[in-house]
N, C-alpha and C. Protein backbone atom coordinates (compact mmCIF):
# COMPACT_ATOMS: atom_id res chain seq x y z
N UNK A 1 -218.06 -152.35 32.87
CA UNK A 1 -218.95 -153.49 32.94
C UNK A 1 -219.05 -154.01 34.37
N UNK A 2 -218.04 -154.42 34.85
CA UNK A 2 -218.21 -155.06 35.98
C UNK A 2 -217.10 -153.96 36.89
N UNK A 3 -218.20 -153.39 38.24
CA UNK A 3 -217.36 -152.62 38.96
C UNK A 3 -216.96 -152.56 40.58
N UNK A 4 -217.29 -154.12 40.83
CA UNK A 4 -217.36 -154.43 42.19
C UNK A 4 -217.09 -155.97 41.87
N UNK A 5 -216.50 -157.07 42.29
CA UNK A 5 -216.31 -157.89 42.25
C UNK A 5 -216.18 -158.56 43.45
N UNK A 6 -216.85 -159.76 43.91
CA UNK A 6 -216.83 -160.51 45.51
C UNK A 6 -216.18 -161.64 45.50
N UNK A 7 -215.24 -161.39 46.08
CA UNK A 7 -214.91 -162.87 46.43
C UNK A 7 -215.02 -163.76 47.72
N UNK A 8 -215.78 -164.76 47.57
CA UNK A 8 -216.03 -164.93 48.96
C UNK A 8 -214.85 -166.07 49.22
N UNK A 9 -214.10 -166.24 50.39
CA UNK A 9 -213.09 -166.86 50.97
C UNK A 9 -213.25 -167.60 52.44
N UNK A 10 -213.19 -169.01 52.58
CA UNK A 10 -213.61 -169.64 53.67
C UNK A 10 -212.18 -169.76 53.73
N UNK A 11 -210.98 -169.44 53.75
CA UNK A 11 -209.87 -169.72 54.55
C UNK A 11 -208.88 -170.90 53.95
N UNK A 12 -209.72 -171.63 52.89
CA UNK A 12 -209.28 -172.87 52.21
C UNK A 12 -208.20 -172.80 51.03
N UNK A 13 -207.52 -173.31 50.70
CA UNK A 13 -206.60 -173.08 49.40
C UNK A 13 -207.39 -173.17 48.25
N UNK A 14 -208.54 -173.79 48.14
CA UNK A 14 -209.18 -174.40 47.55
C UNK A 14 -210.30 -173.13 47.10
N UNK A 15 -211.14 -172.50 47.86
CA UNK A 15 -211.56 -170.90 47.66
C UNK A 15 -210.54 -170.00 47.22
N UNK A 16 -209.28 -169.90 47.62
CA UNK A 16 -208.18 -168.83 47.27
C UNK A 16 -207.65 -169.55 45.30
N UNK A 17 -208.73 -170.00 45.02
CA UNK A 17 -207.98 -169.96 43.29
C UNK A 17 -208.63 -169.65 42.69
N UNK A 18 -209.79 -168.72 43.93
CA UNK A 18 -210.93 -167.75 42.64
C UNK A 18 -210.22 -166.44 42.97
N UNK A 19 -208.93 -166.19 43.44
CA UNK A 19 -207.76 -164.69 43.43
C UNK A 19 -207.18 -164.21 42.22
N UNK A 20 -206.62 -165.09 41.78
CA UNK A 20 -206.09 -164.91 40.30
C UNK A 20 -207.31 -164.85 39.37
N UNK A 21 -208.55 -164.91 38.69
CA UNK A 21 -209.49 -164.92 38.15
C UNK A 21 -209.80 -163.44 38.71
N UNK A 22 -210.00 -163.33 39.71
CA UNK A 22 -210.40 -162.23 40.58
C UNK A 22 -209.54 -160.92 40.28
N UNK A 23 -208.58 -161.60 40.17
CA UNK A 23 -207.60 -159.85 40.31
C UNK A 23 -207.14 -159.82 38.32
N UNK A 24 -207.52 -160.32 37.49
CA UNK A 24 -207.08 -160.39 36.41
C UNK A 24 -208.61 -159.83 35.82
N UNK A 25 -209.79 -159.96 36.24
CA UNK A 25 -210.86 -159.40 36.09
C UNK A 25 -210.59 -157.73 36.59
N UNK A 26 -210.48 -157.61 37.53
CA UNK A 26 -210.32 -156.19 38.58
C UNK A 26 -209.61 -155.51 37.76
N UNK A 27 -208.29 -156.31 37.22
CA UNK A 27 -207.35 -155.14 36.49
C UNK A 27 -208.18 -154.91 35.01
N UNK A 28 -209.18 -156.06 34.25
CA UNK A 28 -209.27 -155.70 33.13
C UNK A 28 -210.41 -154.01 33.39
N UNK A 29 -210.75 -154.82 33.79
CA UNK A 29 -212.09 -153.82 33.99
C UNK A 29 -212.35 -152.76 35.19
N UNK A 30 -211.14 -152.04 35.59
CA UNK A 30 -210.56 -151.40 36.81
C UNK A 30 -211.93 -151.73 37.75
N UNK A 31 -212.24 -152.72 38.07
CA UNK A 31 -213.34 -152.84 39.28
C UNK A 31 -212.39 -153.20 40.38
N UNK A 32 -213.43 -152.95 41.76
CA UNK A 32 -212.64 -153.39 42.87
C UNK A 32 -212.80 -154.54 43.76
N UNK A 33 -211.98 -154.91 43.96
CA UNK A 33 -212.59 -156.62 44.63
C UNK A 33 -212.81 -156.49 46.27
N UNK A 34 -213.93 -157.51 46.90
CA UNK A 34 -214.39 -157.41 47.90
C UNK A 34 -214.12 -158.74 48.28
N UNK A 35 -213.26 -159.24 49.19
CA UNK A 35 -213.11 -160.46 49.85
C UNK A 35 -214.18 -160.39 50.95
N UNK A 36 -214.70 -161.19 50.98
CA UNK A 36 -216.00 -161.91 51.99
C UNK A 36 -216.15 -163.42 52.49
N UNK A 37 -215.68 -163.37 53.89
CA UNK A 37 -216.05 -164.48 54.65
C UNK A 37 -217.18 -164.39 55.63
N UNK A 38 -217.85 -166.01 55.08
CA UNK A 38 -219.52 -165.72 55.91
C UNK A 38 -219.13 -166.50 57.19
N UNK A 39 -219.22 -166.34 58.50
CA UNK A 39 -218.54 -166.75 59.30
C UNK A 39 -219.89 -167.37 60.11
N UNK A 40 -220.10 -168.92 60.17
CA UNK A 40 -221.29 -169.81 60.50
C UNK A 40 -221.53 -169.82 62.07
N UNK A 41 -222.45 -169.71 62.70
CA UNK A 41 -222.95 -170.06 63.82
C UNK A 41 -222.96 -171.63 63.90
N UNK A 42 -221.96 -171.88 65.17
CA UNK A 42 -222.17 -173.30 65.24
C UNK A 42 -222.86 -173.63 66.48
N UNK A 43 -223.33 -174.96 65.98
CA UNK A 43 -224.68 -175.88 67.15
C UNK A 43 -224.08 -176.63 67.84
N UNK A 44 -223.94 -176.52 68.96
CA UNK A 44 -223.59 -177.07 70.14
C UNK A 44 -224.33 -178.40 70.80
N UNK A 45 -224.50 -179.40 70.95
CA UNK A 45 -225.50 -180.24 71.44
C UNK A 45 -224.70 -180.93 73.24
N UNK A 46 -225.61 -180.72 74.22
CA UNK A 46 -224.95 -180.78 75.24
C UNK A 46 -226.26 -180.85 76.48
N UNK A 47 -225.81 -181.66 77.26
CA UNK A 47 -227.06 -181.92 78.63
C UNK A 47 -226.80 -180.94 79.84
N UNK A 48 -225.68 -180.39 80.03
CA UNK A 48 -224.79 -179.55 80.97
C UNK A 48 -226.41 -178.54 81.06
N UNK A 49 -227.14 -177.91 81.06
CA UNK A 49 -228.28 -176.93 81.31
C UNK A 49 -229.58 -177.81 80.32
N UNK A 50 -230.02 -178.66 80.87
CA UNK A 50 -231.11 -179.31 80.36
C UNK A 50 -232.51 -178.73 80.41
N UNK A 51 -232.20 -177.46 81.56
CA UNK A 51 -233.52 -177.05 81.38
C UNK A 51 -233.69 -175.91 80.18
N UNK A 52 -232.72 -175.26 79.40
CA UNK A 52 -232.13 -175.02 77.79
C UNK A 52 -232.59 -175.82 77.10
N UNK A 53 -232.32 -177.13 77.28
CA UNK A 53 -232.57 -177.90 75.94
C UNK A 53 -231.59 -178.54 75.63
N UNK A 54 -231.34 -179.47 74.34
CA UNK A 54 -229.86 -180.38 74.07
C UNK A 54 -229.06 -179.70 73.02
N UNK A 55 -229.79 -178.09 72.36
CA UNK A 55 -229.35 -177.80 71.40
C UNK A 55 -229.15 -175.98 71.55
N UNK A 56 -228.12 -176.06 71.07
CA UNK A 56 -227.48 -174.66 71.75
C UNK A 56 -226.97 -173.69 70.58
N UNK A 57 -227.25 -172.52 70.06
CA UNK A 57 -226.57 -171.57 69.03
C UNK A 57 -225.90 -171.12 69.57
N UNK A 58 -224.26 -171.53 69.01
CA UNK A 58 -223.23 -170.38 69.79
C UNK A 58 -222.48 -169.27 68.89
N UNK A 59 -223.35 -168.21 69.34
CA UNK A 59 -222.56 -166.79 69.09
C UNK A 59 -220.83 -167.19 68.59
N UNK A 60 -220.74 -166.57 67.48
CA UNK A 60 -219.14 -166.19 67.18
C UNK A 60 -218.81 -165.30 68.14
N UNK A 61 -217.55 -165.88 68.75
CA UNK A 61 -216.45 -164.90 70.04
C UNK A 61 -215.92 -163.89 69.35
N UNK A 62 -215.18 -162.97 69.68
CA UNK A 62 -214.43 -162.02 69.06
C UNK A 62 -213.01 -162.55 68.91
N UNK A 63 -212.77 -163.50 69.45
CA UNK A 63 -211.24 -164.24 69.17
C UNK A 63 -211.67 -164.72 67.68
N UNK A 64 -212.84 -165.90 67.50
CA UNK A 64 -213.34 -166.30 66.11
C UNK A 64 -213.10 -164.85 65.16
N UNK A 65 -213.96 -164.14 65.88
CA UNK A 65 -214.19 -163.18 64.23
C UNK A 65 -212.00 -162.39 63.71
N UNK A 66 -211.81 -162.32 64.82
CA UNK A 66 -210.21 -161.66 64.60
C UNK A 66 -209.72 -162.71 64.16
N UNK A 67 -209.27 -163.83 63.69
CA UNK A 67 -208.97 -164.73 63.21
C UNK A 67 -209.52 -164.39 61.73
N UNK A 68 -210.17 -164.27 61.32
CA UNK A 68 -210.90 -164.45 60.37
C UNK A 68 -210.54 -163.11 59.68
N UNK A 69 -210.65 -161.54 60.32
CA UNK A 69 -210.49 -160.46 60.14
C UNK A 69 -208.72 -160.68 59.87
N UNK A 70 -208.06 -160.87 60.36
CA UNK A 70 -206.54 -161.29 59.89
C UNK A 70 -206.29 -161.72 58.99
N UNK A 71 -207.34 -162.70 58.63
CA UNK A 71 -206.80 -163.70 57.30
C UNK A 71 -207.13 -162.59 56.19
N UNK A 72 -208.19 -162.56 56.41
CA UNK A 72 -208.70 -161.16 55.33
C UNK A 72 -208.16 -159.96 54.51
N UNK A 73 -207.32 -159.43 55.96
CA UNK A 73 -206.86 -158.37 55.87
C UNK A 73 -205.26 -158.40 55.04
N UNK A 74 -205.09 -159.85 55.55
CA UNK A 74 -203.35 -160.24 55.10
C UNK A 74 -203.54 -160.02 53.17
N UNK A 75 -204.90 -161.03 53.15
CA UNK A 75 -205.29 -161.23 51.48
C UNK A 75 -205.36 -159.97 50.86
N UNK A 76 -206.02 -159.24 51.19
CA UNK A 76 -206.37 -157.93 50.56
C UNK A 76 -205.29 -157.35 50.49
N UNK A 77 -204.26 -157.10 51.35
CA UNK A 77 -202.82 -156.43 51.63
C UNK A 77 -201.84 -156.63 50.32
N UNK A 78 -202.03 -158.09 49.81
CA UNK A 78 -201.58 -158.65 49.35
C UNK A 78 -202.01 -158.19 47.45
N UNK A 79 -203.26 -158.09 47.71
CA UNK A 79 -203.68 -157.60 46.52
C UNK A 79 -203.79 -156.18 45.99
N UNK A 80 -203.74 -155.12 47.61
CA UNK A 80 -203.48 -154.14 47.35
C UNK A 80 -202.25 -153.67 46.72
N UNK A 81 -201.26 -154.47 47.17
CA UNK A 81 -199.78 -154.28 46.77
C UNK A 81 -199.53 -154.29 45.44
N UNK A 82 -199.85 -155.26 44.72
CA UNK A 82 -200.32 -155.39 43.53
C UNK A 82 -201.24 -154.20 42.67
N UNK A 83 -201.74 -153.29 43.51
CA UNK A 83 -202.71 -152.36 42.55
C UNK A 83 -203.99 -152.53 42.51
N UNK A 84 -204.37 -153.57 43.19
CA UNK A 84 -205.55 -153.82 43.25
C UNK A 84 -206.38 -153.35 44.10
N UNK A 85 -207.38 -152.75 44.03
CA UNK A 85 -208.52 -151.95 44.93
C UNK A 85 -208.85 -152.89 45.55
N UNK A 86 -208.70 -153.80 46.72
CA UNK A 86 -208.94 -154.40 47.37
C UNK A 86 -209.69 -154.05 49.13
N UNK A 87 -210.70 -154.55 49.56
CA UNK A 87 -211.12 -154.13 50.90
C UNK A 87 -212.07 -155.58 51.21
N UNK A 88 -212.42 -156.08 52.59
CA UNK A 88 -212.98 -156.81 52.84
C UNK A 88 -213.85 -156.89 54.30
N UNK A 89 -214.96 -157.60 53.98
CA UNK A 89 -215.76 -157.76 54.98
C UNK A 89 -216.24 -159.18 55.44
N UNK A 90 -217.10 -159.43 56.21
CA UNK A 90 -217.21 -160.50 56.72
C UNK A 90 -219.09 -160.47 57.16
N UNK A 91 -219.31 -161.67 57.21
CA UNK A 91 -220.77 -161.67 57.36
C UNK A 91 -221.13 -162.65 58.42
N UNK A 92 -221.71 -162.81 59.50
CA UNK A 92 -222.16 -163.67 60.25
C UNK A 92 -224.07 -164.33 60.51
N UNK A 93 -223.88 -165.75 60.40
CA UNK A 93 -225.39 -166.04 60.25
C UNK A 93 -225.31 -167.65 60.21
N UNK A 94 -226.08 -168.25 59.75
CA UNK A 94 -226.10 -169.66 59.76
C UNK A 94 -225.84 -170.28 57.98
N UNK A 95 -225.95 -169.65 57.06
CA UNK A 95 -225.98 -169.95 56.08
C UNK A 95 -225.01 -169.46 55.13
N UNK A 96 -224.10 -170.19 54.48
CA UNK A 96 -223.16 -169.20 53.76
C UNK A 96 -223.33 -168.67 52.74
N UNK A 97 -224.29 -169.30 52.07
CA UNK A 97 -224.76 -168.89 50.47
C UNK A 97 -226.04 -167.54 51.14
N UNK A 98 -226.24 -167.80 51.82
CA UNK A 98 -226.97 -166.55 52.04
C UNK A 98 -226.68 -165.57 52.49
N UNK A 99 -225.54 -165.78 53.37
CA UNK A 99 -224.81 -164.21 53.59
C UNK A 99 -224.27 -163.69 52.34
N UNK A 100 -223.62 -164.59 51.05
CA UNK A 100 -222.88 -164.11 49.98
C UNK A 100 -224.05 -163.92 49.02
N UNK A 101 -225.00 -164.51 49.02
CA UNK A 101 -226.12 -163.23 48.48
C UNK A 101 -226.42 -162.38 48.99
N UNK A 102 -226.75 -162.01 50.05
CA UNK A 102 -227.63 -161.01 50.92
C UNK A 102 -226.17 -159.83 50.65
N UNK A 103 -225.25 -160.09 50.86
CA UNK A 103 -223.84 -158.80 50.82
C UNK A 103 -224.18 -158.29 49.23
N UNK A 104 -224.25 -159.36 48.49
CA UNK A 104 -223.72 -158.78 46.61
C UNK A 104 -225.19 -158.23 46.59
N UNK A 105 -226.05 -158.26 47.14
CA UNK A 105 -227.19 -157.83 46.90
C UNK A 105 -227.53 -155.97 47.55
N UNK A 106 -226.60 -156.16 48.92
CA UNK A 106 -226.97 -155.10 49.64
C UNK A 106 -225.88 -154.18 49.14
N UNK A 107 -224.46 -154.42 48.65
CA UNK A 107 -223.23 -153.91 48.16
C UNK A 107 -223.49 -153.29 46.50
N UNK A 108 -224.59 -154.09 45.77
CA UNK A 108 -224.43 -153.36 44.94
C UNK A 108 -222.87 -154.79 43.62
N UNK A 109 -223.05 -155.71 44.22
CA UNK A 109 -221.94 -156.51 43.42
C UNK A 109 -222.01 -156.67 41.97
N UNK A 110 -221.40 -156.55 41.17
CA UNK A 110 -221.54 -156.62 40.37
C UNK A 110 -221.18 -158.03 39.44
N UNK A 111 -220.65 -158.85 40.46
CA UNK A 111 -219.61 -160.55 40.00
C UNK A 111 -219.54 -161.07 41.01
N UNK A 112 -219.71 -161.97 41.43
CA UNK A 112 -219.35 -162.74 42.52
C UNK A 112 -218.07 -163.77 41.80
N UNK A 113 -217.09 -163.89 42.21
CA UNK A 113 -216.12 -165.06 41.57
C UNK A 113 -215.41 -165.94 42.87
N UNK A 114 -215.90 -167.47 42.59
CA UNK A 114 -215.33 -168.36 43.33
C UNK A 114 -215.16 -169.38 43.25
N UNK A 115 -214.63 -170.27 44.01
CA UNK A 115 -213.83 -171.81 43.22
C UNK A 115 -214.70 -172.75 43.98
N UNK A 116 -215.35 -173.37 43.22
CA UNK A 116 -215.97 -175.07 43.67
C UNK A 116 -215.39 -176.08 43.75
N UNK A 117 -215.26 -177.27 44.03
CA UNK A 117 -214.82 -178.67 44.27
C UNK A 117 -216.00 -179.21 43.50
N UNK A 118 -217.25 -178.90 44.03
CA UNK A 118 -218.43 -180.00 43.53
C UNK A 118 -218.87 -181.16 44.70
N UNK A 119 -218.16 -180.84 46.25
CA UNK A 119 -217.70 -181.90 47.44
C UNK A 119 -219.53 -182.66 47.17
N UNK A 120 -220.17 -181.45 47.35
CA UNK A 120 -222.04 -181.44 47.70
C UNK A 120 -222.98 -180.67 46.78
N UNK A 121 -224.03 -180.93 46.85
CA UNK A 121 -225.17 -180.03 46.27
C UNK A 121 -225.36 -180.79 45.46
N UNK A 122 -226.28 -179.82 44.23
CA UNK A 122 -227.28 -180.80 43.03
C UNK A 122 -226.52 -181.26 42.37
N UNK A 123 -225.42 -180.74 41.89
CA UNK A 123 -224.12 -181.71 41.03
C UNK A 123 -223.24 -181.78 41.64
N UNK A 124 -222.91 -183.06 42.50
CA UNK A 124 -221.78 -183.65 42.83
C UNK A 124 -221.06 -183.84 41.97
N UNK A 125 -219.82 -183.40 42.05
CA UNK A 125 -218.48 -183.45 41.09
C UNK A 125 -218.05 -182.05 40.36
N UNK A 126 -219.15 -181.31 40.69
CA UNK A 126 -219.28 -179.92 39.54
C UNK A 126 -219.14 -179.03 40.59
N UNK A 127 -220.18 -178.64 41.18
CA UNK A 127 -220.59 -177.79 42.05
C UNK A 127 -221.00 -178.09 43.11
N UNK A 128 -220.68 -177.35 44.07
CA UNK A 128 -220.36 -177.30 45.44
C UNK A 128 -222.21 -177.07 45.91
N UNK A 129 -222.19 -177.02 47.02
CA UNK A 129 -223.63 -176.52 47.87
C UNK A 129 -223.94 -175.25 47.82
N UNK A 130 -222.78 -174.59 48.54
CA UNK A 130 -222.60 -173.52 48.38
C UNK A 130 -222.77 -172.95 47.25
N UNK A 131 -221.43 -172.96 46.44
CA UNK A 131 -221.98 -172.61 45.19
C UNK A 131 -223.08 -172.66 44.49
N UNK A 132 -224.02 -173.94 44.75
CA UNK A 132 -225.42 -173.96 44.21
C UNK A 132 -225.92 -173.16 44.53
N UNK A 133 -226.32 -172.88 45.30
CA UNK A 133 -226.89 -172.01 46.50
C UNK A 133 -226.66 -170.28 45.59
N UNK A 134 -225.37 -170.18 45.62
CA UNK A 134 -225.18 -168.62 45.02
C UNK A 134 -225.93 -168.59 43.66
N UNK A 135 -225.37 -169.75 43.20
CA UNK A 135 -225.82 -169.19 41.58
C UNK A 135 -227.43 -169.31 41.32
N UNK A 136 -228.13 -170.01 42.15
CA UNK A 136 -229.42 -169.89 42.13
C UNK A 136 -230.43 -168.34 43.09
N UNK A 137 -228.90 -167.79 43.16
CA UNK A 137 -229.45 -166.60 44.78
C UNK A 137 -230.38 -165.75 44.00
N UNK A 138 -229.67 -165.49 42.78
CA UNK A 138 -230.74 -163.87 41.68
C UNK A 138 -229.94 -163.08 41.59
N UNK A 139 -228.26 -163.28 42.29
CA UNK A 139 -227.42 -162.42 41.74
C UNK A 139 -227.38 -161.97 40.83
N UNK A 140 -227.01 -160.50 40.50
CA UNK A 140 -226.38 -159.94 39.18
C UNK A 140 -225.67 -161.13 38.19
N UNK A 141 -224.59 -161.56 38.67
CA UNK A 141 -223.91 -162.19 37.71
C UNK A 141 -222.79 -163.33 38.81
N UNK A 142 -222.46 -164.52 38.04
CA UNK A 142 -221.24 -165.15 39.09
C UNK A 142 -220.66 -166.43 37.97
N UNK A 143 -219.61 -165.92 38.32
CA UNK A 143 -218.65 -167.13 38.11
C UNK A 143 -218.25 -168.48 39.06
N UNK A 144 -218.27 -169.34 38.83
CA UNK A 144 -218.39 -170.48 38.88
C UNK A 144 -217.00 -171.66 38.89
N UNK A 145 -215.69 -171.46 39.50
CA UNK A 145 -214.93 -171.31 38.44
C UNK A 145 -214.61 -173.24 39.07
N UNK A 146 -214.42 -174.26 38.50
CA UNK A 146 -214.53 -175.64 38.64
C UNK A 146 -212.86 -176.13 39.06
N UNK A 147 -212.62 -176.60 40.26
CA UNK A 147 -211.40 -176.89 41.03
C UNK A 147 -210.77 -177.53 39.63
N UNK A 148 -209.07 -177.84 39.46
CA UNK A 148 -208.39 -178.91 38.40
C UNK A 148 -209.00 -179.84 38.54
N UNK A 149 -209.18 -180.57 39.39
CA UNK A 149 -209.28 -182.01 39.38
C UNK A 149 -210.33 -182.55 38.53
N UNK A 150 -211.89 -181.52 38.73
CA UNK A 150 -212.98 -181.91 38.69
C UNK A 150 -213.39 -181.97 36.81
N UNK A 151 -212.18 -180.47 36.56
CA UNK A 151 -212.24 -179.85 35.29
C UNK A 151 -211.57 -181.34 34.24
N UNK A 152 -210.08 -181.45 35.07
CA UNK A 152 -209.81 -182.93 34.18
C UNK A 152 -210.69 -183.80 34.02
N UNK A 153 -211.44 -184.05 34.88
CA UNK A 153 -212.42 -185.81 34.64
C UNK A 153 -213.00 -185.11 33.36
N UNK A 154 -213.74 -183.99 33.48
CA UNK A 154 -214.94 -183.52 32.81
C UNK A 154 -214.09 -183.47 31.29
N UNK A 155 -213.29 -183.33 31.22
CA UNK A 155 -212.61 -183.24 29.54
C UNK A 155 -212.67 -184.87 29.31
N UNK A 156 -211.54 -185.30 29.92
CA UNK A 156 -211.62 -186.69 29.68
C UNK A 156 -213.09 -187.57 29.03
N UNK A 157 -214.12 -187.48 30.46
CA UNK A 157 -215.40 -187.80 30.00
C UNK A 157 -215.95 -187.20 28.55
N UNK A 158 -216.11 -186.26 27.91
CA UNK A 158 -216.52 -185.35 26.60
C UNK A 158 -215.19 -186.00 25.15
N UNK A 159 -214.08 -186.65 25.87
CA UNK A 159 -213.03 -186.60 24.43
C UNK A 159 -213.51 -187.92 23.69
């Protein structure tokens, strides 16, 4: 059923509790998981070259991206050890929900699985921006999976 699985990972504890979901999927259904960090172009605003302008795109350094390639590589290591078909990549651009569509799209994904807060986007408290963003992308398929905190109110509220 499902034979590629993405997880996308911004570095947060808070993204890393779509791992366990992730690797308990992978083992049911021997698919292999793809850790993916979309790594953002940040805007600089500055008068230092005015004849530029006040607004500046700065290229990710290669110190940025190895940072990032480390964290990655540690995770996957981690899951390989475990048995898990694990490998990961990284995406660079301005948008994160669009690099984590544009990959499950060009990869062939078959799941995207990842953890929301709900911080932003159309449902505050539920779902994240990001996450909005994915699950509206046209992906194949994605899980969604709702931080504790957000999951307690939401019972409470329904009992």
């Amino acid at each position: 059923m499902f034979k590629k699985i993405l997880v996308p990972l911004d570095g947060s504890k808070l993204a890393e509790n779509a791992l366990g979901p992730a690797e308990g999927l992978a083992e049911q259904f021997h698919a292999d998981v793809i850790l993916f960090h979309a790594i953002n172009y940040a805007t600089v605003y500055t008068d230092i070259e005015p004849t530029v302008g006040i607004c500046t795109v700065c290229e990710v350094d290669d110190k940025q991206k190895a940072v990032v390639e480390r964290y990655l590589s540690k995770v996957a290591g981690e899951l390989n050890s475990r048995g898990i078909k694990t490998s990961w990549d990284t995406g660079i651009g301005e948008r994160a929900a669009t690099l984590i569509i544009d990959y499950a799209r060009e990869n062939d994904v078959s799941l995207i699985v990842m953890s929301t807060c709900g911080r932003s986007g159309s449902y505050p408290g539920i779902m994240g921006s990001v996450a909005d963003r994915v699950s509206k992308g046209g992906t194949e398929a994605g899980i969604l999976l709702i931080c504790p905190k957000t999951a307690e109110k939401l019972c409470k509220g329904s009992a």
